[in-house]
N, C-alpha and C. Protein backbone atom coordinates (compact mmCIF):
# COMPACT_ATOMS: atom_id res chain seq x y z
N UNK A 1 170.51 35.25 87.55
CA UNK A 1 169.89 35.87 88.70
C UNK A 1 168.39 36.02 88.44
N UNK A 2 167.99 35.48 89.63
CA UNK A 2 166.25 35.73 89.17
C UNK A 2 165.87 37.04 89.41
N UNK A 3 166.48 37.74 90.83
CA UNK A 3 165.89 38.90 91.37
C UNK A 3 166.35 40.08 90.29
N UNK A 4 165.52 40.50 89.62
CA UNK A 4 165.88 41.84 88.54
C UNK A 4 166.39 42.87 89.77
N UNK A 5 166.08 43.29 90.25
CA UNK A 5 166.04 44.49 90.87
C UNK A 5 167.86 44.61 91.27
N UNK A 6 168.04 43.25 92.09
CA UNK A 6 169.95 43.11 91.89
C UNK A 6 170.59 43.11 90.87
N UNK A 7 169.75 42.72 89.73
CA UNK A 7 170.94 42.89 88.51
C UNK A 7 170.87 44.34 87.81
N UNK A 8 169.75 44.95 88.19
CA UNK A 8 169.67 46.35 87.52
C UNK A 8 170.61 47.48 88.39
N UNK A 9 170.36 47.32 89.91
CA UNK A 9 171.49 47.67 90.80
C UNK A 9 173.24 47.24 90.11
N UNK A 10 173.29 46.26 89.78
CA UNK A 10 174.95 45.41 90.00
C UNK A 10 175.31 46.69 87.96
N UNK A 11 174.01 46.59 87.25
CA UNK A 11 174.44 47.62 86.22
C UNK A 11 174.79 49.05 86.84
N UNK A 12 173.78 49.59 87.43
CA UNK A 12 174.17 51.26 88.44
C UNK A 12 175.62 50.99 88.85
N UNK A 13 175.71 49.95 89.38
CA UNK A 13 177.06 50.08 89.88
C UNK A 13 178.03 50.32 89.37
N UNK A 14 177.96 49.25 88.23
CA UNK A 14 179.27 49.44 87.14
C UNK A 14 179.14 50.96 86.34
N UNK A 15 177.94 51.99 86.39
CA UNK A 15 178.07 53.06 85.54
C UNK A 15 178.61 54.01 86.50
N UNK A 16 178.02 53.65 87.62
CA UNK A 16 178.80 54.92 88.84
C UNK A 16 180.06 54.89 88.73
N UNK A 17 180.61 53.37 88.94
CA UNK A 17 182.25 53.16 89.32
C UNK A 17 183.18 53.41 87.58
N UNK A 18 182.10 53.25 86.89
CA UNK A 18 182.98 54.28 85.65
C UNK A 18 182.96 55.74 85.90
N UNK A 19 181.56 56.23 85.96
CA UNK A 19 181.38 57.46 85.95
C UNK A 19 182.58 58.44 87.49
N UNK A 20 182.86 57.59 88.21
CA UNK A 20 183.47 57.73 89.04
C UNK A 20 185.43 57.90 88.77
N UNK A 21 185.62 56.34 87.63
CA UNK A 21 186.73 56.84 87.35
C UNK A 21 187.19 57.64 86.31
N UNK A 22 186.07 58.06 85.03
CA UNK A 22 186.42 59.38 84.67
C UNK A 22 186.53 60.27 85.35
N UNK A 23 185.37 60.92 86.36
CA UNK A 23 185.60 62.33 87.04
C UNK A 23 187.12 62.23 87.44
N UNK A 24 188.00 61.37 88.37
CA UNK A 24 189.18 61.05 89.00
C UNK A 24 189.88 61.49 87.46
N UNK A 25 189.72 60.97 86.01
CA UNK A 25 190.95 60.84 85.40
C UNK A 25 190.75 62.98 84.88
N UNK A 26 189.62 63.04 84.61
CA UNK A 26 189.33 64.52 84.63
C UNK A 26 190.01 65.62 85.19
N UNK A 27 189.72 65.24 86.77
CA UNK A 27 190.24 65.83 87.81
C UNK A 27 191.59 66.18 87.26
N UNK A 28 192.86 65.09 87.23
CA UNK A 28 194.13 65.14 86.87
C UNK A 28 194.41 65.65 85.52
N UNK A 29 194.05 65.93 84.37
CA UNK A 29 193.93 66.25 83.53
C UNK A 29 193.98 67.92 83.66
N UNK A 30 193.42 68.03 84.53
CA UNK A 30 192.38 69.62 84.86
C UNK A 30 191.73 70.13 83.98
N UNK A 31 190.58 68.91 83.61
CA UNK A 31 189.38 69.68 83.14
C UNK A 31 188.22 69.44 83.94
N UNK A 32 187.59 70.92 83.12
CA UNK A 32 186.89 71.36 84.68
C UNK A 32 185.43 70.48 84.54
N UNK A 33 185.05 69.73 83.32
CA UNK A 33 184.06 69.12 83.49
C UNK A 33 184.20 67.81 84.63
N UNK A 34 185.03 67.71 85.02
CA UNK A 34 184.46 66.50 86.58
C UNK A 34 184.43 67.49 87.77
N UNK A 35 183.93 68.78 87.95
CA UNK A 35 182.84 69.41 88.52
C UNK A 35 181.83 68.09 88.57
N UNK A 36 181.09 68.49 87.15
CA UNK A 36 179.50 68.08 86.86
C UNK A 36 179.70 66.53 86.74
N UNK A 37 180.62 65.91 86.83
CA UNK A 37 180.47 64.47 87.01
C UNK A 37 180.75 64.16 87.95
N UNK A 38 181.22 65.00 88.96
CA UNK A 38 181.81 64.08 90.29
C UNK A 38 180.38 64.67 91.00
N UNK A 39 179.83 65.50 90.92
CA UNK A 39 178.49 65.74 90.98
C UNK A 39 177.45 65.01 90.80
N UNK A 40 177.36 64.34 89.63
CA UNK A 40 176.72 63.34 88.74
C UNK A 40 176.73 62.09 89.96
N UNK A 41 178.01 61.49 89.70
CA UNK A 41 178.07 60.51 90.31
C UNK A 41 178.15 60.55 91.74
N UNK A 42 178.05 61.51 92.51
CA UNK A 42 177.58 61.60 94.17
C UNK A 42 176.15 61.22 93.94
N UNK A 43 175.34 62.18 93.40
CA UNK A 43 173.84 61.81 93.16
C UNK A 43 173.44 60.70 93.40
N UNK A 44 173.99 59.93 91.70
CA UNK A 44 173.93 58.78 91.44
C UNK A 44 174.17 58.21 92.94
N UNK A 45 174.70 58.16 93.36
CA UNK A 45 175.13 56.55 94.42
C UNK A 45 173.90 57.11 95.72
N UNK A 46 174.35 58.38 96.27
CA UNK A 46 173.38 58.78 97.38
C UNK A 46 172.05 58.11 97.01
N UNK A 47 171.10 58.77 95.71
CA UNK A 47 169.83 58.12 95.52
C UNK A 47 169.79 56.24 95.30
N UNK A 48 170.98 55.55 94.96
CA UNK A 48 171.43 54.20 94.73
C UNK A 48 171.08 53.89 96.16
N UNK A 49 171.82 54.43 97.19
CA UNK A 49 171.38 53.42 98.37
C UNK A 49 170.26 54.10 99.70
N UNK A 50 169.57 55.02 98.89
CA UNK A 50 168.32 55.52 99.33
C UNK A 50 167.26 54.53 98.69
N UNK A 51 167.36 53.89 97.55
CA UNK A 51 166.84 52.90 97.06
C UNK A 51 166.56 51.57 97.50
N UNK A 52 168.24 51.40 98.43
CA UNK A 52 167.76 50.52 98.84
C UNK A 52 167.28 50.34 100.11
N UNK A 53 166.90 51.53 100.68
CA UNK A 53 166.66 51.54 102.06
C UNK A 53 164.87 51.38 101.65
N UNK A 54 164.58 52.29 100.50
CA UNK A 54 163.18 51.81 100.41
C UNK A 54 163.03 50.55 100.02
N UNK A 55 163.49 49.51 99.04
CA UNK A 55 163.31 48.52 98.86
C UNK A 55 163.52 47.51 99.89
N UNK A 56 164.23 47.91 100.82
CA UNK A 56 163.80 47.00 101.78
C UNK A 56 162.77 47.31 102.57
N UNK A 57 162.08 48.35 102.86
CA UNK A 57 161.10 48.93 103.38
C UNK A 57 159.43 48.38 102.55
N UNK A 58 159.58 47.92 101.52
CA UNK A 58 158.23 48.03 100.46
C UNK A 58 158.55 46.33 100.59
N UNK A 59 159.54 45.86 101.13
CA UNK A 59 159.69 44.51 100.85
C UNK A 59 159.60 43.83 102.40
N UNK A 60 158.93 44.99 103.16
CA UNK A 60 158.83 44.24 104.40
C UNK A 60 160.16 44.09 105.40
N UNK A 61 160.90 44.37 105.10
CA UNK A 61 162.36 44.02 105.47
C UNK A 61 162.55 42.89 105.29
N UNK A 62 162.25 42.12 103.97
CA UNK A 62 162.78 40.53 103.93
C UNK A 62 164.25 40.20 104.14
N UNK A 63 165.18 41.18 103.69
CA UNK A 63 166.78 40.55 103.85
C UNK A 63 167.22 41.03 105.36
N UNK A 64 166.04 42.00 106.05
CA UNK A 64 167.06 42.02 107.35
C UNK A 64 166.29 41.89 108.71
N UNK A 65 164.73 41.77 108.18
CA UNK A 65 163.99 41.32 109.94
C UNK A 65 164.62 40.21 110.69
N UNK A 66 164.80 39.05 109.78
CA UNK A 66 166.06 38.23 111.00
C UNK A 66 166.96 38.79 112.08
N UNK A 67 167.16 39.76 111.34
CA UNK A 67 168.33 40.55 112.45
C UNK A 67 167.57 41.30 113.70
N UNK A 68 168.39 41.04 114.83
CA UNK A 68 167.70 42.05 116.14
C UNK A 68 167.93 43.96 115.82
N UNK A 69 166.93 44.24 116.52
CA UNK A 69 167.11 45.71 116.30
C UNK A 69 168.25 46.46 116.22
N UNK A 70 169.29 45.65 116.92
CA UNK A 70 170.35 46.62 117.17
C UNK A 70 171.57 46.14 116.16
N UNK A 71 171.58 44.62 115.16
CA UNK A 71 171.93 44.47 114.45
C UNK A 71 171.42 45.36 112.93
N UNK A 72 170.19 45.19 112.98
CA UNK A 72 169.95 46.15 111.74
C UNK A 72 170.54 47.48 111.60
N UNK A 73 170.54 48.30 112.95
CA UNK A 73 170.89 49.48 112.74
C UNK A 73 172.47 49.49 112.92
N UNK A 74 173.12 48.94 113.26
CA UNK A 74 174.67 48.77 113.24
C UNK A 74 175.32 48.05 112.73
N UNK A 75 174.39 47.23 111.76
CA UNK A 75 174.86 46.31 110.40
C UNK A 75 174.88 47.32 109.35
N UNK A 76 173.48 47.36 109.49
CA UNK A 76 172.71 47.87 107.91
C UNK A 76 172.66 49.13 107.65
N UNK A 77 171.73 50.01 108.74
CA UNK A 77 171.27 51.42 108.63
C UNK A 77 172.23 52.19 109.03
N UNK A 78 172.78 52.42 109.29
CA UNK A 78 174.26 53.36 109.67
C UNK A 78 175.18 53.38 108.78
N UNK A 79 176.07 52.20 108.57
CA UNK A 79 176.67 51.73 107.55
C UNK A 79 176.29 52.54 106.12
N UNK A 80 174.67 52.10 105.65
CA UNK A 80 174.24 52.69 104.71
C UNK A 80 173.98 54.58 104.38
N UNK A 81 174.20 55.17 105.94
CA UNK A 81 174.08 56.22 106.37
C UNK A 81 175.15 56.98 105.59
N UNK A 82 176.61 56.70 105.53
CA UNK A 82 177.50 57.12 105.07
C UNK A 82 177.49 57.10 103.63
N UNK A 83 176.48 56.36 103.11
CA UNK A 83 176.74 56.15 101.65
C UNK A 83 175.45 57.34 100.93
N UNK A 84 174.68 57.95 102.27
CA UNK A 84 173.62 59.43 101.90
C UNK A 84 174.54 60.71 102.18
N UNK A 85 175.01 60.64 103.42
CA UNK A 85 175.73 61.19 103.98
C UNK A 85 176.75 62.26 102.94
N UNK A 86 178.05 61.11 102.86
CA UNK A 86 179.24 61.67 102.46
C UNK A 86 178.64 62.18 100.69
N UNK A 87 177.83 61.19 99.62
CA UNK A 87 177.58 61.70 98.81
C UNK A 87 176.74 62.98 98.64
N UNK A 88 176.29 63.05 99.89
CA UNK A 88 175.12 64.65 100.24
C UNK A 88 176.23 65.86 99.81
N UNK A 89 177.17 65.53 100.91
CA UNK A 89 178.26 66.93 100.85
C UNK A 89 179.09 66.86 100.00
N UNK A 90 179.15 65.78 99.28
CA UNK A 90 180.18 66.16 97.65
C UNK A 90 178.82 67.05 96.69
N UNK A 91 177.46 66.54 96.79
CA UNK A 91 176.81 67.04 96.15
C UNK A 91 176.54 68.35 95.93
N UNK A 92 176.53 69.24 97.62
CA UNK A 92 176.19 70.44 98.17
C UNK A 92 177.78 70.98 97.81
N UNK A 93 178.63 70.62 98.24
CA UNK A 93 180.60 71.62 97.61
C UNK A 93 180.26 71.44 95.79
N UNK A 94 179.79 70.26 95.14
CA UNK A 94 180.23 70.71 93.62
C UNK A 94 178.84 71.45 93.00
N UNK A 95 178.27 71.43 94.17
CA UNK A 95 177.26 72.57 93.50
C UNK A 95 176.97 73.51 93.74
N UNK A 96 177.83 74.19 94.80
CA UNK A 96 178.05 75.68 95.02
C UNK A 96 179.06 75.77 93.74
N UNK A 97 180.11 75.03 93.69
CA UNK A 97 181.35 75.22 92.34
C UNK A 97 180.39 75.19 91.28
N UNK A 98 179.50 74.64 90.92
CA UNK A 98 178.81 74.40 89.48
C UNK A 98 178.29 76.02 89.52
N UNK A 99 177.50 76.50 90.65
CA UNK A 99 176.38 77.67 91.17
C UNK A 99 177.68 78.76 90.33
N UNK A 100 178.53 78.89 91.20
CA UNK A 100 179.87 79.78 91.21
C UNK A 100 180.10 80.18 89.89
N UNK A 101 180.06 79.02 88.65
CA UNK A 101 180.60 79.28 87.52
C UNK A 101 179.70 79.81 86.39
N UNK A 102 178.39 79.84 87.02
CA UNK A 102 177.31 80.07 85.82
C UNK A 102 177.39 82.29 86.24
């Protein structure tokens, strides 16, 4: 791959989707440290594809000005919405629980 920036992403990925299936094996276990990792890894991904909303932004929109306005935002930007979104409110519930325990 020439483009660094995808292969440094395609690494994030693989540490989230670990970091992701410890918290899960944690969870079942019942220890209470995947709190702070399922925490961890909401972060992680929310700021992951806030990243790439700027990188396509600093890049001009090279992978998606082809697209008409109403494709970008109901391809791309919405779609990507859920991936700020849903990791926002795992972030805000395990960190009232993190808040709770100190």
């Amino acid at each position: 791959m020439e483009d660094t920036f995808v292969v440094a992403h395609s690494w994030g990925n693989l540490l989230e989707a670990a970091l992701g299936i410890a918290a899960i094996v944690l969870h079942f276990i019942d220890d209470s440290s995947c709190v702070i990792l399922t925490f961890t890894t909401a972060a992680l991904s929310c700021y992951k594809t806030v990243l790439y909303l700027i990188d396509e932004r600093v890049a001009n929109f090279k992978w998606t000005r082809n697209n008409t306005t109403a494709d970008y935002y109901f391809v791309f930007f919405i779609p990507l919405m859920v991936w700020i979104v849903c990791p926002t409110l795992v972030c805000i519930e395990t960190g009232r629980q993190l808040m709770n325990n100190f």
